[in-house]
Protein backbone atom coordinates (compact mmCIF):
# COMPACT_ATOMS: atom_id res chain seq x y z
CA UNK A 1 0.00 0.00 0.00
CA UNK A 2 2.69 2.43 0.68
CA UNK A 3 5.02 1.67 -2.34
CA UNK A 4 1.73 2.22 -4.72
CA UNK A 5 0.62 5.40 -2.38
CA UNK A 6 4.33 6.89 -2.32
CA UNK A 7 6.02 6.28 -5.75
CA UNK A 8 8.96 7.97 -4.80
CA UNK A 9 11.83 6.34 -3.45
CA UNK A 10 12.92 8.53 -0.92
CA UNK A 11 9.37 9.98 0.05
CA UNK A 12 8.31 6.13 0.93
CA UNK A 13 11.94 6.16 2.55
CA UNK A 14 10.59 8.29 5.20
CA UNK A 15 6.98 7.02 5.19
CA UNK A 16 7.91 3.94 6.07
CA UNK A 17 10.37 4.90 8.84
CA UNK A 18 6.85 6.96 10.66
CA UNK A 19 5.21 3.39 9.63
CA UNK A 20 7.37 1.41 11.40
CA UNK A 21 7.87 3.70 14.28
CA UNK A 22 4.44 2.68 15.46
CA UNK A 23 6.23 -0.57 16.25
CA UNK A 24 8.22 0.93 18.98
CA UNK A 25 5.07 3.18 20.31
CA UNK A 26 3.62 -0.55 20.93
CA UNK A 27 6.81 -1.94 22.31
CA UNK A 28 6.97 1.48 24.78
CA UNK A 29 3.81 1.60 25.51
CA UNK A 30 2.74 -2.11 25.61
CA UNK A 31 4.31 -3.28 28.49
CA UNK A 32 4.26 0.22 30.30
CA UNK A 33 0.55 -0.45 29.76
CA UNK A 34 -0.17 -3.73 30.47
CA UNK A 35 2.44 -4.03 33.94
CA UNK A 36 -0.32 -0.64 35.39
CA UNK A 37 -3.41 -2.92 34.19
CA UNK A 38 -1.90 -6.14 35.73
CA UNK A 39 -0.80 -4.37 38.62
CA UNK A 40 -4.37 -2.96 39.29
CA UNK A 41 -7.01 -4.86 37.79
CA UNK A 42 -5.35 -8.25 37.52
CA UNK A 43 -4.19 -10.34 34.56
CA UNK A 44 -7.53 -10.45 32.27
CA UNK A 45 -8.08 -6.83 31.80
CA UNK A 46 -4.59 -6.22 29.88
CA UNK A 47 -6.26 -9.00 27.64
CA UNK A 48 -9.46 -8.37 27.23
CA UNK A 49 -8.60 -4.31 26.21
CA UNK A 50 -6.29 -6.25 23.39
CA UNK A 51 -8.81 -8.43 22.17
CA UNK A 52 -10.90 -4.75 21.34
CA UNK A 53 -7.73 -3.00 20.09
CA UNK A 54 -7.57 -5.96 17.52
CA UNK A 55 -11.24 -5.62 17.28
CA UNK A 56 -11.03 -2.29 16.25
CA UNK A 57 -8.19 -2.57 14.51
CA UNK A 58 -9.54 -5.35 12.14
CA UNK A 59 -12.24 -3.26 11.38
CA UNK A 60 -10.49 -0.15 10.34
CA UNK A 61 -8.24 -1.95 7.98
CA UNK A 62 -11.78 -3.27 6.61
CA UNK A 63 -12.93 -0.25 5.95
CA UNK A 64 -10.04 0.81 3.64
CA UNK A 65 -9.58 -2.62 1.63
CA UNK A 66 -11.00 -1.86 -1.82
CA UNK A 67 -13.22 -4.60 -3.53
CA UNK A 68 -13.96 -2.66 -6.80
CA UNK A 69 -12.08 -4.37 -9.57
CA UNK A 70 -10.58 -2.09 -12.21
CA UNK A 71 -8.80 -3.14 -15.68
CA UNK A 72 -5.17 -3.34 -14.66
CA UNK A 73 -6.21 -5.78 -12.04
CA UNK A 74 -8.38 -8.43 -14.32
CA UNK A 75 -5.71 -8.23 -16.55
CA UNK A 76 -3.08 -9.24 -13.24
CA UNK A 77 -5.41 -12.02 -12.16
CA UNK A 78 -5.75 -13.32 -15.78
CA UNK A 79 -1.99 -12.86 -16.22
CA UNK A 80 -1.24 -14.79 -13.43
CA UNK A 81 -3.22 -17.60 -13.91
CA UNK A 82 -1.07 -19.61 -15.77
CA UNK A 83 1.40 -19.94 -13.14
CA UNK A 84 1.83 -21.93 -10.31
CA UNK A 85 3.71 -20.21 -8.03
CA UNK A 86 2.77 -17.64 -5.91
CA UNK A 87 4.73 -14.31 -5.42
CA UNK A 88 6.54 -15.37 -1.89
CA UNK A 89 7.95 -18.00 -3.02
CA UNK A 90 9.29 -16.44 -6.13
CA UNK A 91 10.45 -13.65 -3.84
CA UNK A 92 11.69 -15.85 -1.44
CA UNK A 93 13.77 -17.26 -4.55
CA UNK A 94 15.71 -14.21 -5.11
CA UNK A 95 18.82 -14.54 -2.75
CA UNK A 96 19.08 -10.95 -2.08
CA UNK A 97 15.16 -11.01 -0.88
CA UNK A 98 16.08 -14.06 1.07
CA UNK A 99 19.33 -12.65 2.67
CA UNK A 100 17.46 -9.52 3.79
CA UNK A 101 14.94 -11.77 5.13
CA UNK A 102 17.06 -13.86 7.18
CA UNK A 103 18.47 -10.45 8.51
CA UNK A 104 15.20 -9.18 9.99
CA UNK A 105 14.77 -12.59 11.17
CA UNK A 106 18.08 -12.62 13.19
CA UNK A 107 17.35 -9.40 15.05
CA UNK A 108 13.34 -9.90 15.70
CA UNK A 109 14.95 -13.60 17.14
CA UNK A 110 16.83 -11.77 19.74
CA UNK A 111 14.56 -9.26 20.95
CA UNK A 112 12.15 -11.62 21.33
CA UNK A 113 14.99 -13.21 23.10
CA UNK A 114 15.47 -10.53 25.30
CA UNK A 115 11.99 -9.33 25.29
CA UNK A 116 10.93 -12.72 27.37
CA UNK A 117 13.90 -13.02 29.35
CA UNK A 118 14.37 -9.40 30.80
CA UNK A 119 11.39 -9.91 33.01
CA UNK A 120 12.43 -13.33 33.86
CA UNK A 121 15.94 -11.76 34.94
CA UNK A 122 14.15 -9.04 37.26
CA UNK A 123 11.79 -11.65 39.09
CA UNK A 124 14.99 -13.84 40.10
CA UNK A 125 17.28 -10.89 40.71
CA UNK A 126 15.38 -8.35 42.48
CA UNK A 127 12.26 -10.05 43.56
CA UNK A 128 10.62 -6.34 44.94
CA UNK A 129 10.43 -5.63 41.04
CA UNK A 130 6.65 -4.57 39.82
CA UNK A 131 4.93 -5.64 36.73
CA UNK A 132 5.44 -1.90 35.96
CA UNK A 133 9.00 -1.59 36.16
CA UNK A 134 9.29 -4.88 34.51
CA UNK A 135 7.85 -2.77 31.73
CA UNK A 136 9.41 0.73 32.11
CA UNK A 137 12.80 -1.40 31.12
CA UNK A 138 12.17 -1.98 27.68
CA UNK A 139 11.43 2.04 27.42
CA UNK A 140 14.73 2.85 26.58
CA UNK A 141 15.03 0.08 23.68
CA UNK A 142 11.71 1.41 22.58
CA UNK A 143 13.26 4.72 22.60
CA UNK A 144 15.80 3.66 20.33
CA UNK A 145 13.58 2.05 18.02
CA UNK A 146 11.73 4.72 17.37
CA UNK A 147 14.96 6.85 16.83
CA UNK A 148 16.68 4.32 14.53
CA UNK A 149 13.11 3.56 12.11
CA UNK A 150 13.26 7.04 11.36
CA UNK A 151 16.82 7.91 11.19
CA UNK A 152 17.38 4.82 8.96
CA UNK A 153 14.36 5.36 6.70
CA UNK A 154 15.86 8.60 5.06
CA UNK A 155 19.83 7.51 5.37
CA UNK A 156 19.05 4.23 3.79
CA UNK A 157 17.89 6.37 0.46
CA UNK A 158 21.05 8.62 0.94
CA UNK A 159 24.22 6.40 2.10
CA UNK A 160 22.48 2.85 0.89
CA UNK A 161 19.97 0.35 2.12
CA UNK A 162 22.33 -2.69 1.80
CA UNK A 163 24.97 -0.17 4.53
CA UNK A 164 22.03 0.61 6.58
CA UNK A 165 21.38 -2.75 7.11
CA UNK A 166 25.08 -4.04 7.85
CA UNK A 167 25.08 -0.95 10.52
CA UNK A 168 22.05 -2.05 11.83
CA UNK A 169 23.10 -5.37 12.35
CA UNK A 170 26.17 -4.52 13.98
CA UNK A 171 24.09 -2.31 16.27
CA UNK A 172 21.83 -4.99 17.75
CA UNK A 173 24.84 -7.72 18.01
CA UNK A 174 26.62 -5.47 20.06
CA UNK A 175 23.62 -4.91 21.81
CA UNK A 176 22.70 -8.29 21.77
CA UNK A 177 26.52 -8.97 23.38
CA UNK A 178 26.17 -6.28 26.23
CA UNK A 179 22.86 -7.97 27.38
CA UNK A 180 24.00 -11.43 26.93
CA UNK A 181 25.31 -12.02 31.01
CA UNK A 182 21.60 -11.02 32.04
CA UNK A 183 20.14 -13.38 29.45
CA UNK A 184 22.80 -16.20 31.19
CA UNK A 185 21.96 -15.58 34.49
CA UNK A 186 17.72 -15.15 34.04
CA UNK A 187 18.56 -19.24 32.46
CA UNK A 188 21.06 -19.99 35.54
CA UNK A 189 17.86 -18.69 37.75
CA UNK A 190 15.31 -20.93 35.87
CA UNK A 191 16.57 -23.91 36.51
């Protein structure tokens, strides 16, 4: 939607790095959120008020999905027919696709990682820790996200994407190797 909306390359640049800094709003906000409605209500509320954020959610993007069929798009479908695969796997085909893939995979993998194990960390190490400021930690990661998504979106158009990407990667595995002793020790404590 945004590559057809914004045609030019470094206009959807910076479109998509406000796009993808909703992602770290949620990851700020989220558990900020959801550590004050377990802390006060108990564990169903948090849930229940996501369950209606989807709701709502799912019925916004609804509303903007467009079911009239114009020419160019019969002709697509009839194009496209004949063939048996479908588009991901022919993107998944091309190696640079694939490599760029596996990148995004890496990183997501170890904030998830972290994401999961943080909390973990705080509960065996300081055991006075709230639900709150089991949440308030990932603020300054979400901070950086949100820096990084739109710092990134306009340098990748001026220094490269393919540089923006090795910098990025060497950002989170240094990141990834300052954090790693709490990630060790929140295992150590599980078992």
């Amino acid at each position: 939607m945004l590559a057809e909306r914004f045609p030019d390359d470094e206009e959807r640049g910076k479109i998509m790095g406000r796009t993808l800094s909703g992602v770290a709003l949620g990851v700020a906000v989220g558990p900020i959120f959801g550590g004050v409605l377990y802390d006060h209500f108990g564990k169903t509320v948090p849930f229940l008020i996501l369950a209606g954020v989807a709701l709502v959610d799912g019925l916004l993007r609804l509303s903007i999905v467009s079911t009239e069929s114009n020419l160019e798009t019969q002709k697509l479908i009839k194009e496209s027919a004949g063939r048996r695969s479908s588009a991901v796997f022919t993107l998944v085909r091309d190696p640079l696709i694939s490599i760029t893939i596996g990148a995004c995979m890496i990183t997501l993998f170890g904030v998830a990682i972290i994401q999961t194990i943080l909390p973990i960390h705080m509960m065996v190490t300081m055991a006075s820790a709230t639900p709150l400021e089991q949440g308030l930690i990932f603020l300054p990661h979400s901070i950086a996200l949100f820096i990084s998504h739109n710092v990134f979106g306009v340098l990748g158009f001026r220094l490269g994407r393919w540089l923006c990407g090795m910098i990025g990667l060497c950002i989170a595995a240094l990141y990834f190797a300052l954090v790693r002793q709490y990630v060790y020790t929140a295992v150590a404590g599980l078992s």
